[in-house]
Protein backbone atom coordinates (compact mmCIF):
# COMPACT_ATOMS: atom_id res chain seq x y z
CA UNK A 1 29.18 -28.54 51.41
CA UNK A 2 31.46 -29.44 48.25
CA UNK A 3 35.72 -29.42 49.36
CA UNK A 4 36.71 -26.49 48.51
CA UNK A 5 40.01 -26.23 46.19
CA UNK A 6 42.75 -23.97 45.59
CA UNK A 7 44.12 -23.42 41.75
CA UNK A 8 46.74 -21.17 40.25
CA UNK A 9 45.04 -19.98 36.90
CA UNK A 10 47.45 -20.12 33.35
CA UNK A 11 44.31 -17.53 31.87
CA UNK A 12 42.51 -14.68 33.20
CA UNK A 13 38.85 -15.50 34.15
CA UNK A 14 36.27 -12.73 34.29
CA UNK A 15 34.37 -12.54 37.42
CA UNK A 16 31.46 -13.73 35.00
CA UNK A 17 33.43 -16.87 34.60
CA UNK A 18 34.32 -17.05 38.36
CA UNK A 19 30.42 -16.81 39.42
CA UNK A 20 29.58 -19.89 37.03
CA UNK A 21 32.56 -21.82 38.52
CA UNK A 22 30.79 -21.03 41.87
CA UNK A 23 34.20 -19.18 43.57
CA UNK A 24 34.47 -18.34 46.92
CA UNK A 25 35.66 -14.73 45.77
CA UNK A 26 33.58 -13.33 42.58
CA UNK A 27 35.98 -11.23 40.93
CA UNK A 28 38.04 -10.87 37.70
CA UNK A 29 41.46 -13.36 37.89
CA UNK A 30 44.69 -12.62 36.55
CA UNK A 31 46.72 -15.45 35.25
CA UNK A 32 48.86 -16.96 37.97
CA UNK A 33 45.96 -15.90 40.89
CA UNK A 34 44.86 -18.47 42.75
CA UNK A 35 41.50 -19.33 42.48
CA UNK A 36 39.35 -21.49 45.42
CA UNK A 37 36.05 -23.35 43.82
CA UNK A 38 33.96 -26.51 44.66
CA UNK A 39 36.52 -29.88 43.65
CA UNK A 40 34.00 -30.28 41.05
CA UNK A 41 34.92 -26.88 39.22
CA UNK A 42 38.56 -27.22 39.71
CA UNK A 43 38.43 -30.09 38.10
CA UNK A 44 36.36 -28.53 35.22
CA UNK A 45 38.96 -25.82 35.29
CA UNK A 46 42.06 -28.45 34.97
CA UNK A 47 40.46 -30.29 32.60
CA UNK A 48 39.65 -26.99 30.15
CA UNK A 49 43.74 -26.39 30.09
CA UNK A 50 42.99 -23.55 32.66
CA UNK A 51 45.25 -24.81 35.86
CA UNK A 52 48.97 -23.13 35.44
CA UNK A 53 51.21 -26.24 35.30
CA UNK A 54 48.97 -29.10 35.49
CA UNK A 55 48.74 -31.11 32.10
CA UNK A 56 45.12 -32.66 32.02
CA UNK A 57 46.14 -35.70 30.72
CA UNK A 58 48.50 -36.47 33.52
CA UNK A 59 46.79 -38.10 36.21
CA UNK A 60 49.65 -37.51 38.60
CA UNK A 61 49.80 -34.00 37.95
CA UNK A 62 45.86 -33.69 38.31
CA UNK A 63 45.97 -35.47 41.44
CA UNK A 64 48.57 -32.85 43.18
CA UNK A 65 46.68 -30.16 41.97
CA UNK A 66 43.55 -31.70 43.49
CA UNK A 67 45.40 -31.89 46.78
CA UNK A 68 47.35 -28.97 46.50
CA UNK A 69 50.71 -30.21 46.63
CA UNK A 70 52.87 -28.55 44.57
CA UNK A 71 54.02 -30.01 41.18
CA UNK A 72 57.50 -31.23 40.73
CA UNK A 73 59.30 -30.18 37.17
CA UNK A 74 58.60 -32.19 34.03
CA UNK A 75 60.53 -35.19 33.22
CA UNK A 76 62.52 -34.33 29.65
CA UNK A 77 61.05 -36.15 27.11
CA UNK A 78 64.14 -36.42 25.21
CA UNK A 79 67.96 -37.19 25.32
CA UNK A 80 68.54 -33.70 24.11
């Protein structure tokens, strides 16, 4: 069986949505619910913008979500 994987969702997903994305609970999601899926599917869900506070193009950030550690604040990108 697939690891399962924990992520807090930035959108609601239907419970539609949560059957494709194989979920251990078929329901609808709030934003900010967690949601537990296959690894494969949270990764699907990261990578669609869907995981609160993970950027998809950080592969830090994608790994902590991955392991469930939680994310530490953004760096400022400027000398504001």
């Amino acid at each position: 069986m697939a690891a399962m994987k924990k992520i807090r969702l930035a959108h609601p997903l239907d419970a539609e949505q949560a059957a494709r994305l194989r979920a251990a609970e078929i329901k609808d999601y709030q934003a900010g619910e967690e949601i537990e899926v296959p690894e494969v599917d949270a990764i699907a869900i990261i990578n669609a913008g869907y995981a609160a506070g993970v950027n998809p193009r950080n592969p830090e950030a994608v790994r902590a979500a991955l392991a469930g550690r939680p994310r530490a604040a953004g760096k400022a990108t400027s000398a504001a």
